[in-house]
C-alpha atoms as a PDB file:
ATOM      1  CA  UNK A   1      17.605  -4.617  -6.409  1.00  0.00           C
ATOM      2  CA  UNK A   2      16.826  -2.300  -9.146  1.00  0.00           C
ATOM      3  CA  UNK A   3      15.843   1.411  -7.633  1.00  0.00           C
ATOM      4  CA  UNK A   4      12.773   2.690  -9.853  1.00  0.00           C
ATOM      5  CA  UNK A   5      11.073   6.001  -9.803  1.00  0.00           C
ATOM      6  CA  UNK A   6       7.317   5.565  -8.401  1.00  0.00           C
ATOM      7  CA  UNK A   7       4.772   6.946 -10.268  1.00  0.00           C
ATOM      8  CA  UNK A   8       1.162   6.298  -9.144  1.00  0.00           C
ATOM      9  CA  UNK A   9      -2.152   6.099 -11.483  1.00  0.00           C
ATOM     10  CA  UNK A  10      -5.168   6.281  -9.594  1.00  0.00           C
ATOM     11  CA  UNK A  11      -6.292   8.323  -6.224  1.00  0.00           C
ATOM     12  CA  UNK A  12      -4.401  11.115  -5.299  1.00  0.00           C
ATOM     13  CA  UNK A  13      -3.679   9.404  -1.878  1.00  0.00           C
ATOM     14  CA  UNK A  14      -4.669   5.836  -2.377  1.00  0.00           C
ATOM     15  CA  UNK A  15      -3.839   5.107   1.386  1.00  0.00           C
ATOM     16  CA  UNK A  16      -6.298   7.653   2.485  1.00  0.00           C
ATOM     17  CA  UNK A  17      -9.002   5.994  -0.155  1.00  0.00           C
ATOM     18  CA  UNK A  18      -8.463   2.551   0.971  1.00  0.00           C
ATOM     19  CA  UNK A  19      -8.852   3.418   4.996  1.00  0.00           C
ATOM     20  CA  UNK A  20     -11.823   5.366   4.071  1.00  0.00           C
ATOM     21  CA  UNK A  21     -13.103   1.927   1.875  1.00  0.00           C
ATOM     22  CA  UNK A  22     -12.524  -0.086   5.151  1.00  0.00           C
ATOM     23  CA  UNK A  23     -14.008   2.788   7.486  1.00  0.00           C
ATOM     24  CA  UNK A  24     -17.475   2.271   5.083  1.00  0.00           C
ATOM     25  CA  UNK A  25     -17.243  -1.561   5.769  1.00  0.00           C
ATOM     26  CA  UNK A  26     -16.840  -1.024   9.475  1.00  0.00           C
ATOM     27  CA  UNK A  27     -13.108  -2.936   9.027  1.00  0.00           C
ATOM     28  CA  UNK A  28     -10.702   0.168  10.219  1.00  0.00           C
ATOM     29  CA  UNK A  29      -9.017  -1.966  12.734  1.00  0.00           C
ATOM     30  CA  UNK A  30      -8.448  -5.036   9.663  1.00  0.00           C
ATOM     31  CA  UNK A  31      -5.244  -2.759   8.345  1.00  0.00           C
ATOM     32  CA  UNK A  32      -1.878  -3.491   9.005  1.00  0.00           C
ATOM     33  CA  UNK A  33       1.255  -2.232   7.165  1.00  0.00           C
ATOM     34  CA  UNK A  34       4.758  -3.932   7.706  1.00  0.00           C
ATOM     35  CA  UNK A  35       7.618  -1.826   6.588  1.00  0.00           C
ATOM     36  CA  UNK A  36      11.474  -3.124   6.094  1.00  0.00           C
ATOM     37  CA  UNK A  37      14.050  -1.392   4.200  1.00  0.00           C
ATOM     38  CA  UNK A  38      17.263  -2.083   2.458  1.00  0.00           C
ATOM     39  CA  UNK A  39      20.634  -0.507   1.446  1.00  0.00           C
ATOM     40  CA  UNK A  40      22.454   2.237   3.574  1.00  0.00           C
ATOM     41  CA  UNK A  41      20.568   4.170   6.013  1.00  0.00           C
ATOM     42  CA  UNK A  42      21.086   7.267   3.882  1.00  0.00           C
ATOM     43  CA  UNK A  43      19.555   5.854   0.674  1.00  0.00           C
ATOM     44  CA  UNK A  44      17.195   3.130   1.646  1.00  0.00           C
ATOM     45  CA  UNK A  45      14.758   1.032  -0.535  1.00  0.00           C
ATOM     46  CA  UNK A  46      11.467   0.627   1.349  1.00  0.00           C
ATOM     47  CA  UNK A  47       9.006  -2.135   1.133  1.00  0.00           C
ATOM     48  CA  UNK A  48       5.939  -1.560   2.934  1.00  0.00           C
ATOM     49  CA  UNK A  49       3.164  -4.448   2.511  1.00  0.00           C
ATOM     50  CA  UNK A  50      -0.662  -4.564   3.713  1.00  0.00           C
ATOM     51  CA  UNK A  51      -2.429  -6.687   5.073  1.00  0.00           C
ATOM     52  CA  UNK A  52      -6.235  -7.158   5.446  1.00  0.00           C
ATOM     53  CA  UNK A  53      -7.545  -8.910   7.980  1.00  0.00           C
ATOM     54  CA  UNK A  54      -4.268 -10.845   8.696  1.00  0.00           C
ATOM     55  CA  UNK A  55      -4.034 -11.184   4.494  1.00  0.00           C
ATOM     56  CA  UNK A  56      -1.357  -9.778   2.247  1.00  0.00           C
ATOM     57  CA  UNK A  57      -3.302  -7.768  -0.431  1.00  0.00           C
ATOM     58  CA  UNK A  58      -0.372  -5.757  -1.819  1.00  0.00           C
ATOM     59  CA  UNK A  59       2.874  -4.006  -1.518  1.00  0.00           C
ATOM     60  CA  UNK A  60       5.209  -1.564  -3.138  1.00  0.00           C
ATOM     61  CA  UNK A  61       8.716  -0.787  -2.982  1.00  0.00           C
ATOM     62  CA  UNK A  62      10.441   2.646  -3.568  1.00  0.00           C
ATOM     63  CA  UNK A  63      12.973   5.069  -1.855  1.00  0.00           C
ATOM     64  CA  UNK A  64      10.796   6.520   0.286  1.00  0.00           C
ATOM     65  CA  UNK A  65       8.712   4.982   3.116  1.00  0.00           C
ATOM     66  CA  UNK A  66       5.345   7.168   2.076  1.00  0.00           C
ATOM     67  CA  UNK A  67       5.611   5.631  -1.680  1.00  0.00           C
ATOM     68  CA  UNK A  68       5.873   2.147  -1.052  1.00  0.00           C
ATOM     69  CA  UNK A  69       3.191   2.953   1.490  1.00  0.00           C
ATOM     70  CA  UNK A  70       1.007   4.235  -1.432  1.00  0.00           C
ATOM     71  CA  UNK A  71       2.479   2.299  -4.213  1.00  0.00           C
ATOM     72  CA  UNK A  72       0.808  -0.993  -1.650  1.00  0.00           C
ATOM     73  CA  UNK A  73      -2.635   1.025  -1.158  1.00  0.00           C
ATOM     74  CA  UNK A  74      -2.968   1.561  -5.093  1.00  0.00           C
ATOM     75  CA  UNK A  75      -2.603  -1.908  -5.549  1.00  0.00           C
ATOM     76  CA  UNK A  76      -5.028  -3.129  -2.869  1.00  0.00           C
ATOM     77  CA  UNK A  77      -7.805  -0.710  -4.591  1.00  0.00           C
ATOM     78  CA  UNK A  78      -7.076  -2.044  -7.682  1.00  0.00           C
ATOM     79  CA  UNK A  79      -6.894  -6.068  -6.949  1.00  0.00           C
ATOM     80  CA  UNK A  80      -8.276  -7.536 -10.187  1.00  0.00           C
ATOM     81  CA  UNK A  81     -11.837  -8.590  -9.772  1.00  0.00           C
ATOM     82  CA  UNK A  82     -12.555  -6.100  -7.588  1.00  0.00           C
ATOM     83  CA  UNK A  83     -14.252  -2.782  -6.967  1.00  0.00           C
ATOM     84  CA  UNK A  84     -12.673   0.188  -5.109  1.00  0.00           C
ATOM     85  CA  UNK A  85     -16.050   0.183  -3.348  1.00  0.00           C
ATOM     86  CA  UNK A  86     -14.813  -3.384  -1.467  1.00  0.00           C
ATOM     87  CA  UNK A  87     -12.184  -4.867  -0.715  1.00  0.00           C
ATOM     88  CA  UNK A  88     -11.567  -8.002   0.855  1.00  0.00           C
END
């Protein structure tokens, strides 16, 4: 597995943006995240995927937990076809 450097284009905390998306919609309790990692314990690769309403929307995979967390958010917000005013 190739380790890459995350860099993020959109929100400044797309996690934060896509809980407040579902908190509009009424759906807070529709999240889920599932987290595994890789590789020794003191230089892990994280995947962290999330799932709407039992759905896998998106995921992301980087060194640390918090990226992939937002690196799966940012892609959720920006599913193709959608807005970042719905999702799902």
């Amino acid at each position: 597995m190739s380790r890459e450097l995350c860099l993020f284009i959109g929100p400044p905390d797309p996690v934060m943006t896509l809980n407040n998306i579902l908190q509009r919609q009424g759906r807070t309790s529709a999240l889920l995240w599932k987290e595994s990692w890789v590789g020794p314990a003191h230089d892990p690769t994280w995947t962290v995927t999330a799932f709407i309403d039992r759905v896998e929307y998106g995921y992301g995979v980087c060194a640390r937990k918090m990226d992939a967390r937002q690196e799966a958010a940012r892609k959720v917000i920006f599913l193709p076809g959608s807005s970042s005013s719905k999702v799902g």
